[in-house]
C-alpha atoms as a PDB file:
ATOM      1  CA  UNK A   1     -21.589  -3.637  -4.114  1.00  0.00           C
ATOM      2  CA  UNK A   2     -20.381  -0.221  -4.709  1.00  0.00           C
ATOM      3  CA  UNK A   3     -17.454   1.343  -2.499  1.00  0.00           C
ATOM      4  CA  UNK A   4     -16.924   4.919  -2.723  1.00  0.00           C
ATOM      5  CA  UNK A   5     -13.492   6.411  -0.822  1.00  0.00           C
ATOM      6  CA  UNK A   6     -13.228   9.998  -0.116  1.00  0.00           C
ATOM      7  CA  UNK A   7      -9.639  11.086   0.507  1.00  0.00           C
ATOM      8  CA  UNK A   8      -7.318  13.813   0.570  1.00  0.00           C
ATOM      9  CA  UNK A   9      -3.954  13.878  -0.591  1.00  0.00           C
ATOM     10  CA  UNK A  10      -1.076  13.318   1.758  1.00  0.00           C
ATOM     11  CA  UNK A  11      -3.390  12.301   4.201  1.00  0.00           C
ATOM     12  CA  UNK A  12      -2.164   8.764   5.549  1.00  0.00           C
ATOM     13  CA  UNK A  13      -5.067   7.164   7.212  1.00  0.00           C
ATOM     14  CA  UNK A  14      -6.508   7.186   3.542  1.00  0.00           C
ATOM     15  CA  UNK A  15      -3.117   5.891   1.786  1.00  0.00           C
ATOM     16  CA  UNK A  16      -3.711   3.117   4.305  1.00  0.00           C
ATOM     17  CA  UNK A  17      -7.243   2.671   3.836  1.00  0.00           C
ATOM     18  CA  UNK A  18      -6.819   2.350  -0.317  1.00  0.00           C
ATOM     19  CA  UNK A  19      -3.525  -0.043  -0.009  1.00  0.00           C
ATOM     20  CA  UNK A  20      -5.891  -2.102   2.190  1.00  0.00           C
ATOM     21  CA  UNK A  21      -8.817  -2.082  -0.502  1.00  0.00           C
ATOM     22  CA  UNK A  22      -6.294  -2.820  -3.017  1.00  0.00           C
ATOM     23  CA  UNK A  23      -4.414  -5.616  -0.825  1.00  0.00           C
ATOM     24  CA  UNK A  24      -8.044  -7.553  -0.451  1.00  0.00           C
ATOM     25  CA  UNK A  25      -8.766  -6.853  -4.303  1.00  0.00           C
ATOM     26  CA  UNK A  26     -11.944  -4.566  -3.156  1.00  0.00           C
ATOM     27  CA  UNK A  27     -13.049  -2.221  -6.028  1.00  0.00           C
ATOM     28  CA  UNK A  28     -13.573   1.168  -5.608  1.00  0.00           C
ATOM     29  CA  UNK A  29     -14.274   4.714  -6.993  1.00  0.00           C
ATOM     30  CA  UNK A  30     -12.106   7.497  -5.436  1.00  0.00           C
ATOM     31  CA  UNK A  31     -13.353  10.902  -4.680  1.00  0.00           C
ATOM     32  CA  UNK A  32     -10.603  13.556  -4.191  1.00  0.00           C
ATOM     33  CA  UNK A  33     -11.844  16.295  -1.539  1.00  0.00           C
ATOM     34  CA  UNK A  34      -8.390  17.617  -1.741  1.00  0.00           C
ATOM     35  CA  UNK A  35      -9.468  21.075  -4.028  1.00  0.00           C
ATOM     36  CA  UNK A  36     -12.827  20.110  -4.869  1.00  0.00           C
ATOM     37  CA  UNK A  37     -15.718  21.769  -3.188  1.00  0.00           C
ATOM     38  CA  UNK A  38     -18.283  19.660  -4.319  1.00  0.00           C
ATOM     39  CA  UNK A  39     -16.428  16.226  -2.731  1.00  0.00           C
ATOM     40  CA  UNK A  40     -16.107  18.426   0.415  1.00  0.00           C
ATOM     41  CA  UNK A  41     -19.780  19.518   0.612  1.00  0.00           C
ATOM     42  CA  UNK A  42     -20.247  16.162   0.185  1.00  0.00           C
ATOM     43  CA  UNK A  43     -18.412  14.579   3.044  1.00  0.00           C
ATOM     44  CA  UNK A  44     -19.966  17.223   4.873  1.00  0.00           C
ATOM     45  CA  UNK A  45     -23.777  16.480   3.955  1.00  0.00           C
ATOM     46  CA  UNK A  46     -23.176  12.952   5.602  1.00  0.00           C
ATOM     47  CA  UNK A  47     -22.516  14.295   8.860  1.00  0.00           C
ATOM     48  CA  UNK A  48     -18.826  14.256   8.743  1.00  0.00           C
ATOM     49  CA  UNK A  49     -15.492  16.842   9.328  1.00  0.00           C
ATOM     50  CA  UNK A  50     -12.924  14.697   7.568  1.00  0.00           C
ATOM     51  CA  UNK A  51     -11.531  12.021   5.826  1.00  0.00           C
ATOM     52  CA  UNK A  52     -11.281   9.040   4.891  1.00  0.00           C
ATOM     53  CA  UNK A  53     -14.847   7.791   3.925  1.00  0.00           C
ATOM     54  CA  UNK A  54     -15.951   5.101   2.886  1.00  0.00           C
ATOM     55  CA  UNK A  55     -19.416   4.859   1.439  1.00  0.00           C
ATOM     56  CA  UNK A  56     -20.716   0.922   0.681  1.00  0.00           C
ATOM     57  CA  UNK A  57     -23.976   0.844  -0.328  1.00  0.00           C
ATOM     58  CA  UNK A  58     -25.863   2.972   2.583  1.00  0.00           C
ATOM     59  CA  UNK A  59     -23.476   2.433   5.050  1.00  0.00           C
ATOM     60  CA  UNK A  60     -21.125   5.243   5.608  1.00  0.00           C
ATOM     61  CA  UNK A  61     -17.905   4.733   7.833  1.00  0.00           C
ATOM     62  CA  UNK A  62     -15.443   7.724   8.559  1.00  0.00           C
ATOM     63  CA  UNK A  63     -11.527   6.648   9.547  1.00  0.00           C
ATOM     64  CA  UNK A  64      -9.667   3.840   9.039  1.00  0.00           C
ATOM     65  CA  UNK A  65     -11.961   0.573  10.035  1.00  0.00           C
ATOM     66  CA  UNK A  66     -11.235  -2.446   8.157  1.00  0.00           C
ATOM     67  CA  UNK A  67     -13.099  -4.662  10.026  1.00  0.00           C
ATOM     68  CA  UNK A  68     -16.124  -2.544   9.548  1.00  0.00           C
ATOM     69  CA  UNK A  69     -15.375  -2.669   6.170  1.00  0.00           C
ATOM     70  CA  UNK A  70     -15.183  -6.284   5.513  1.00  0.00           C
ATOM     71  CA  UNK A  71     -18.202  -6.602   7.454  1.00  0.00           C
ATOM     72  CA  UNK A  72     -20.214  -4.090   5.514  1.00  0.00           C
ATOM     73  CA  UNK A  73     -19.198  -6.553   2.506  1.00  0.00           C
ATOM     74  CA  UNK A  74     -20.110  -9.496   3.569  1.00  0.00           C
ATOM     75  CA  UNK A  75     -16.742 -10.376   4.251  1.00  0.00           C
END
C-alpha cells in the first residue's frame, strides 16, 4: 500500500514520524510543503492546517499517530 508523508522542515513531530516509518521498514514517498505551494494547497484540500500527514491509501491521518498508522496497514 502506498504511504505518502507531508512534512516540513525542522518540524519535529514529522522527523519523528519518518524515523518511525523508517524504524518499522515502512516505505514511503515524502512531500516537502516547506516552499512548495502546490504540497501546501494540498494538505489544505484534505481538510487540514498543518503537518505531518500521512496519506495510506484513502485514509488520511494528521500528527504523529503510530498506532493509527500500523493499523491503517494492517499492522
Amino acid at each position: 500500500m502506498e504511504v505518502i508523508v507531508y512534512t516540513k522542515p525542522h518540524c519535529i513531530e514529522c522527523n519523528i514520524l519518518k524515523q518511525f516509518l523508517d524504524d518499522h521498514d515502512i516505505s514511503y514517498e515524502l512531500r516537502d510543503c516547506g516552499h512548495n505551494e502546490e504540497r501546501i494547497a494540498e494538505v489544505k484540500a484534505m481538510g487540514f492546517l498543518g503537518v505531518p500527514v500521512t496519506v495510506i491509501g484513502k485514509k488520511k491521518i494528521q500528527g504523529l499517530k503510530p498506532d493509527e498508522i500500523l493499523k491503517a496497514l494492517g499492522r
